[in-house]
Protein backbone atom coordinates (compact mmCIF):
# COMPACT_ATOMS: atom_id res chain seq x y z
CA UNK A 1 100.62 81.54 85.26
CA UNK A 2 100.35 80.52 89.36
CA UNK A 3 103.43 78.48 89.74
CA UNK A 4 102.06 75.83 91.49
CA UNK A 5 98.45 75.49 89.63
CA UNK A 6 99.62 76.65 86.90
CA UNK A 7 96.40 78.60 86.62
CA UNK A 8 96.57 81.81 83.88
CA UNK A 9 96.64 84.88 86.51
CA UNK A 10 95.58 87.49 83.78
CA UNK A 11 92.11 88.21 83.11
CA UNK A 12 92.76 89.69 79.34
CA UNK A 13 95.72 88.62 77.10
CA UNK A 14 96.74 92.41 75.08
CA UNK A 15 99.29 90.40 73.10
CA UNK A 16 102.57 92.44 72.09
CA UNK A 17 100.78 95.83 73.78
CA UNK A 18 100.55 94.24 76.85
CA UNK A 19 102.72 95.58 79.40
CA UNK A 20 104.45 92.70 81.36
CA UNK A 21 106.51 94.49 84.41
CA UNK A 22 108.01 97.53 85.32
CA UNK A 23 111.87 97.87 86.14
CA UNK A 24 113.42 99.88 88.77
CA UNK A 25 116.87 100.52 90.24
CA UNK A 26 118.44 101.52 93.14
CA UNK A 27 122.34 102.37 94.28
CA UNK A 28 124.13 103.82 97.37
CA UNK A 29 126.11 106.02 97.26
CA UNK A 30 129.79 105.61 95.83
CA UNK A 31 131.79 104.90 98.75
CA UNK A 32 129.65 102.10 100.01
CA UNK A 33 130.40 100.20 96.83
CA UNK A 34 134.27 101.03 96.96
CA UNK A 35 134.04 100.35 100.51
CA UNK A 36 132.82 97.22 100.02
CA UNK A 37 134.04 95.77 96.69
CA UNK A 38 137.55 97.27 96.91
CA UNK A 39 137.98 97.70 100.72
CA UNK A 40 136.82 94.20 100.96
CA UNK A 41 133.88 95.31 104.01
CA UNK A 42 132.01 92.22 102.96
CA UNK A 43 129.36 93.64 106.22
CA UNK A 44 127.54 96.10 103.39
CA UNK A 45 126.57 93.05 102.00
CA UNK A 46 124.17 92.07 104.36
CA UNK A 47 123.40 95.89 104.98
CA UNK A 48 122.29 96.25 101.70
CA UNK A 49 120.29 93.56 101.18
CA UNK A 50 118.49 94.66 104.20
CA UNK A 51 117.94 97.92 103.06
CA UNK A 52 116.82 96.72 99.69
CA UNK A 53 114.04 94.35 101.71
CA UNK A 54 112.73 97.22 103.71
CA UNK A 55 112.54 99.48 100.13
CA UNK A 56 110.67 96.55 98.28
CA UNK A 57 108.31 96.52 101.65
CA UNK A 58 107.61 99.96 101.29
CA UNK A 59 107.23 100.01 97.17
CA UNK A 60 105.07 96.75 97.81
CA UNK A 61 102.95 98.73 100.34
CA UNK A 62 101.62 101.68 97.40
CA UNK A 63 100.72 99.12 94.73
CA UNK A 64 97.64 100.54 93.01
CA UNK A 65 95.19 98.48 91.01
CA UNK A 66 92.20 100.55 88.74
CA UNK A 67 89.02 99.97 89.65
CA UNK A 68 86.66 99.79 86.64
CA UNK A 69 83.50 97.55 87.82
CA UNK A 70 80.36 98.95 89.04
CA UNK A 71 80.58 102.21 87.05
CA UNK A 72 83.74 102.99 89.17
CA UNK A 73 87.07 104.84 87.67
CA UNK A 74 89.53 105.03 90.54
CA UNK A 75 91.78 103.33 92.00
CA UNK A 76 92.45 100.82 95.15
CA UNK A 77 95.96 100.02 97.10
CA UNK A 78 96.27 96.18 96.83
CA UNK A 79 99.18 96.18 99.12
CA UNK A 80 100.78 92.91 96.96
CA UNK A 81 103.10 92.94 94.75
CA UNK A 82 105.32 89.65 92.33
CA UNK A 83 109.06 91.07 91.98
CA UNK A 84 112.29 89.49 91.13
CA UNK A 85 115.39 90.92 92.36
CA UNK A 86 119.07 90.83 90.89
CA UNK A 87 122.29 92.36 92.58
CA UNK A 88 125.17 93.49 90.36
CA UNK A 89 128.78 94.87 91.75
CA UNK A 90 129.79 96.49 88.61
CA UNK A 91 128.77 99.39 86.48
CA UNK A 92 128.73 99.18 82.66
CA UNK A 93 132.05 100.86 82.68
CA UNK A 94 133.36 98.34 84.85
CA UNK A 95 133.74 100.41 88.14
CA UNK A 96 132.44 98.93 91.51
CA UNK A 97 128.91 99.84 91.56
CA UNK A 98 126.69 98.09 93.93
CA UNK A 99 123.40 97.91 92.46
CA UNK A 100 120.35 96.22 92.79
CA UNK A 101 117.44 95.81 89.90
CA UNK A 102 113.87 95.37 90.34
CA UNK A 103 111.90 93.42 87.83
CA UNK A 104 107.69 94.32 89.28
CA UNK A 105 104.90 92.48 87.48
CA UNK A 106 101.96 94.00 86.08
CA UNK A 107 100.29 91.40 88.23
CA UNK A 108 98.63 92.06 91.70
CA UNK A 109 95.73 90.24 93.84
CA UNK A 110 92.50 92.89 94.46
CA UNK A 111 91.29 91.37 97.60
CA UNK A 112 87.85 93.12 97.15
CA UNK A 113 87.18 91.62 93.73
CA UNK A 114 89.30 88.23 94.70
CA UNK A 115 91.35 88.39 91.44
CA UNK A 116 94.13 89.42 89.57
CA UNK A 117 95.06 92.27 87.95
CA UNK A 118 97.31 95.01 86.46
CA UNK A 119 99.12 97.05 88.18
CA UNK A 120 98.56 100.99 88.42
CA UNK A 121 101.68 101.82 88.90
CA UNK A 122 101.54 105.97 89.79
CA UNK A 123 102.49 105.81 92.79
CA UNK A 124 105.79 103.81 92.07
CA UNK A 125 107.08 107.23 90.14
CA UNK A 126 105.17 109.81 92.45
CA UNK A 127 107.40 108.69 95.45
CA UNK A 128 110.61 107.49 94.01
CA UNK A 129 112.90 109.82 96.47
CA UNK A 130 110.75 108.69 99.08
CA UNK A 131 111.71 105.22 98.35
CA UNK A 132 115.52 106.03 98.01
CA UNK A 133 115.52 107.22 101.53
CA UNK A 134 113.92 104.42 103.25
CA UNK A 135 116.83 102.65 101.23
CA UNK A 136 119.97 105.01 102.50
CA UNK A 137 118.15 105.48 105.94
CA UNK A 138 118.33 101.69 106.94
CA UNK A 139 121.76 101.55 104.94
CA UNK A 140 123.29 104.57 107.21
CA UNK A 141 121.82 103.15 110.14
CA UNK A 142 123.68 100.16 109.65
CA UNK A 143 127.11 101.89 108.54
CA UNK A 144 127.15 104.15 112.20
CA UNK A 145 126.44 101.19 114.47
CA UNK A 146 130.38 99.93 112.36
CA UNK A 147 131.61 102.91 113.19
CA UNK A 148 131.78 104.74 109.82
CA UNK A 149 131.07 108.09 110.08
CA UNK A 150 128.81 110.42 107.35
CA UNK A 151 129.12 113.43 105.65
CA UNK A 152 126.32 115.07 104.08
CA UNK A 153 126.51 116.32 100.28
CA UNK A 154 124.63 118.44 98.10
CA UNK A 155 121.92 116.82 96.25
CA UNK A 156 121.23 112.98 96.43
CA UNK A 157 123.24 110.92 98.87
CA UNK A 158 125.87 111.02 101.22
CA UNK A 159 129.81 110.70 101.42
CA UNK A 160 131.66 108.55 104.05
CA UNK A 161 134.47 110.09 106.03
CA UNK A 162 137.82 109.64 105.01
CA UNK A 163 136.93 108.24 101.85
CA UNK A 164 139.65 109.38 99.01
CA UNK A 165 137.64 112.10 96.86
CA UNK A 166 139.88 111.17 94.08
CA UNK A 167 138.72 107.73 94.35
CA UNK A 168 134.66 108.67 94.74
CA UNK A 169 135.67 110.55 91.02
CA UNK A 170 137.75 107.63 89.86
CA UNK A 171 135.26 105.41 89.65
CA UNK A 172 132.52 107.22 88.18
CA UNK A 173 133.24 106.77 85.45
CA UNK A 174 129.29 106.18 84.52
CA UNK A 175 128.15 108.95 85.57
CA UNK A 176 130.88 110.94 84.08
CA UNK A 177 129.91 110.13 80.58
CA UNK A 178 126.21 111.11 81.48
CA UNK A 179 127.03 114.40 82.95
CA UNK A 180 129.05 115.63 80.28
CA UNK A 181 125.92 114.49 77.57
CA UNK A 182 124.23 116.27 79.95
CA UNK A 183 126.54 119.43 79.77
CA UNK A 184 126.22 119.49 75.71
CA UNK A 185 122.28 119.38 75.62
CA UNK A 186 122.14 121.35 78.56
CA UNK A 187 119.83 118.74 80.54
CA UNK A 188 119.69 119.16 84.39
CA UNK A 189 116.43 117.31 85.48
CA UNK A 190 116.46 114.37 86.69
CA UNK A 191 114.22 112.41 84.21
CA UNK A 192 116.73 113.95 81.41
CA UNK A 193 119.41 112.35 83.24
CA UNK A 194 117.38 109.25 83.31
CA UNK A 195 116.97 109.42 79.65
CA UNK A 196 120.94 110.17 78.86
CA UNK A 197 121.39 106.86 80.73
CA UNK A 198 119.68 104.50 78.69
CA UNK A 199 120.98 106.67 75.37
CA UNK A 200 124.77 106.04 76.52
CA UNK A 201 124.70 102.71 77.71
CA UNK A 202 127.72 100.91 76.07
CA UNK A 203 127.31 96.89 75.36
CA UNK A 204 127.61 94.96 78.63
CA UNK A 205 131.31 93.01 78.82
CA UNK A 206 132.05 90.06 81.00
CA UNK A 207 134.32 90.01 83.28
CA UNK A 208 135.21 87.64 86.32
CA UNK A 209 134.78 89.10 90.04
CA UNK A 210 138.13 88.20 90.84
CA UNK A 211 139.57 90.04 87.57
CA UNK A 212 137.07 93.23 88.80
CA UNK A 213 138.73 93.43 92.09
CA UNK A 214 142.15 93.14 90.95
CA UNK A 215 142.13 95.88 88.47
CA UNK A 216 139.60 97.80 91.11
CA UNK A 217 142.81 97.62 93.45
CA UNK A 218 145.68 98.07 91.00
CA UNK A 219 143.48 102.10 90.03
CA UNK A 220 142.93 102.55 93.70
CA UNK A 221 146.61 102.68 93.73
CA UNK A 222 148.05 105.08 96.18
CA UNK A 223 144.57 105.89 98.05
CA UNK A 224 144.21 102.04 99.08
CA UNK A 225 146.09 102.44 102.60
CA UNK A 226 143.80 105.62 103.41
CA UNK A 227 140.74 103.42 102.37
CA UNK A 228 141.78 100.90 104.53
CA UNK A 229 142.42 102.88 107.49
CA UNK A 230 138.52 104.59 107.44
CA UNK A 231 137.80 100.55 108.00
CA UNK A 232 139.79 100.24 110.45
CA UNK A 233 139.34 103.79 112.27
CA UNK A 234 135.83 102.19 112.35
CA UNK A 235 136.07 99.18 113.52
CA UNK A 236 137.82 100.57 116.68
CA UNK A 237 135.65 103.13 117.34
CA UNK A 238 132.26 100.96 117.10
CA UNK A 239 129.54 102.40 119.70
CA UNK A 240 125.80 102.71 119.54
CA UNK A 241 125.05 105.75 117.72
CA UNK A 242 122.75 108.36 119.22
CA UNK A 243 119.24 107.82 118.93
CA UNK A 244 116.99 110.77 118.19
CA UNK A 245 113.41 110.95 118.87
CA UNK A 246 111.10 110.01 116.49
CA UNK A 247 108.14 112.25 117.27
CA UNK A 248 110.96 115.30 117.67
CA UNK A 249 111.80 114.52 114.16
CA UNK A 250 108.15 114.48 112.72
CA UNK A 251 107.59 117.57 114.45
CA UNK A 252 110.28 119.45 112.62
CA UNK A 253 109.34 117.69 109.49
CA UNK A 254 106.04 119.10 109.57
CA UNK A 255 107.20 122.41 110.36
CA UNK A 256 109.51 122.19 107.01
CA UNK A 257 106.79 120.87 104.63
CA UNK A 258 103.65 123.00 105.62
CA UNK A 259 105.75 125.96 105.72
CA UNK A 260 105.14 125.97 101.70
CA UNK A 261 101.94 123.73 101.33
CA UNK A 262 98.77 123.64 103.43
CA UNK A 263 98.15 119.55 102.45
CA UNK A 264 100.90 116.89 101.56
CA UNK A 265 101.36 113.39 101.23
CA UNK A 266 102.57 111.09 104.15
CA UNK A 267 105.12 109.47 102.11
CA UNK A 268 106.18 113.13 101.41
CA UNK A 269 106.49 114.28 105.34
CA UNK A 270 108.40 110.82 106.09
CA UNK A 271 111.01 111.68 103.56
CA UNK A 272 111.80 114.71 104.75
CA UNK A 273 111.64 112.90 107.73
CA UNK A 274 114.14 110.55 106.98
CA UNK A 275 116.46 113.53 105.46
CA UNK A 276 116.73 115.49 108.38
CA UNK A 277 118.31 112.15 110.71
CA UNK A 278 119.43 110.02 108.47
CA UNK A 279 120.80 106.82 109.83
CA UNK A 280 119.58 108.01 113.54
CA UNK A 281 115.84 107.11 113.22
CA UNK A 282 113.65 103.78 112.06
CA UNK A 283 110.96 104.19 109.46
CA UNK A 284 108.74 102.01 111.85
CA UNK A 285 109.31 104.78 114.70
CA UNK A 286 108.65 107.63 111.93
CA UNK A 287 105.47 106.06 111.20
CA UNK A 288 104.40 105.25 114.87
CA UNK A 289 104.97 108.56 115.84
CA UNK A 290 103.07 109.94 112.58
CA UNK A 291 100.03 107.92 113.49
């Protein structure tokens, strides 16, 4: 219902078959949250809510509603989207894990037919890693103009410099779990992973933020004075990062992804995009320079 007329949004009422929203999360990388939730860098804050804005922007900006009427059967980019967001610190095994989840309604206004609808929501799992790297781009960007510096990493993500290793393991102690499921089945792909997730998920327990952070910095133990000096190295050595050209970056881009396919998908292109300078470019540059 409209929240303010109270008018009923849906066209059809499916009853218990009806799909009501679609839920999505997103993560940085590990030593963001230890930098921030057991370093005490309270900055990421802000950085990652800004990041998670420009992600919900760009998920917002593929929303897909089917087109029936007329003797139609596609489908038309609405360009709206109705989402509630929740930030957690912690993981279900209690480790700092900054985390955001996105709760998307199957609800979104078709401005040609001047209603509402369902959502089609393709395009939210076709370009998933493009959304995670408009999310780390504007996250990096943020984390070089402080001074931090980053290391790349195979697969997903990125390390920051000077981070304890034996802390990034520490406190992974999620993921752990899943990869060694993972190692008995013998599941690599992604969705698997996905799957293993949701089948090991242990009951949630409560626990205060102060108690988190005190036992967060009682296992950091020995590490915590070289955490704290990668936030200080930082601070002192603040400076505007170098900027790298936009239309440079597309270039090479395109020379990557066509080297393999004849025809791809923008979102595709910017993600590589975004890959090959992360933290030195803006999405709004990528796409100027695209046009």
């Amino acid at each position: 219902h409209h929240p303010v007329t109270d008018d009923k949004l849906m066209v059809r009422d499916k009853g218990s078959h009806r799909r009501v929203c679609y839920f999505g999360q997103i993560s940085p990388p590990k030593d963001v949250s230890v930098l921030y939730l057991v370093g005490g860098d309270k900055r990421i804050a802000t950085w990652w809510d800004e990041a998670v804005r420009e992600t919900l922007t760009e998920i917002e900006g593929v929303t897909l509603t089917r087109v029936r009427r007329g003797g139609l059967n596609e489908d038309r980019t609405t360009g709206s989207m109705i989402a509630a967001i929740v930030t957690h610190d912690a993981s279900r095994a209690l480790d700092p894990q900054l985390h955001t989840h996105m709760c998307i309604m199957n609800l979104t206004f078709d401005p040609v037919e001047q209603r509402w609808k369902g959502v089609q929501p393709s395009a939210y799992f076709r370009h998933q890693g493009y959304f995670r790297e408009v999310c780390y781009n504007r996250l990096a960007c943020s984390l070089l103009a402080a001074g931090y510096e980053l290391e790349l990493v195979r697969g997903i993500g990125f390390n920051v410099k000077g981070v304890p290793p034996e802390l990034r393991s520490r406190f992974s102690k999620r993921r752990r779990t899943i990869m060694e499921r993972a190692a008995v089945l013998g599941a690599t792909s992604q969705d698997a992973l996905q799957t293993l997730a949701g089948q090991t998920r242990a009951a949630k327990t409560h626990s205060t933020a102060k108690d988190l952070r005190s036992g967060w910095l009682q296992e950091t133990g020995t590490e915590l004075p070289a955490l704290r000096r990668v936030m200080t190295l930082a601070r002192d050595s603040q400076s505007s990062p170098d900027v790298i050209s936009s239309e440079a970056t597309i270039k090479a881009a395109e020379a990557h992804v066509f080297e393999r396919r004849s025809v791809v998908d923008e979102h595709v292109l910017l993600r590589e995009a975004l890959l090959m300078e992360r933290g030195k470019v803006s999405l709004k540059n990528l796409k100027v320079s695209l046009d």
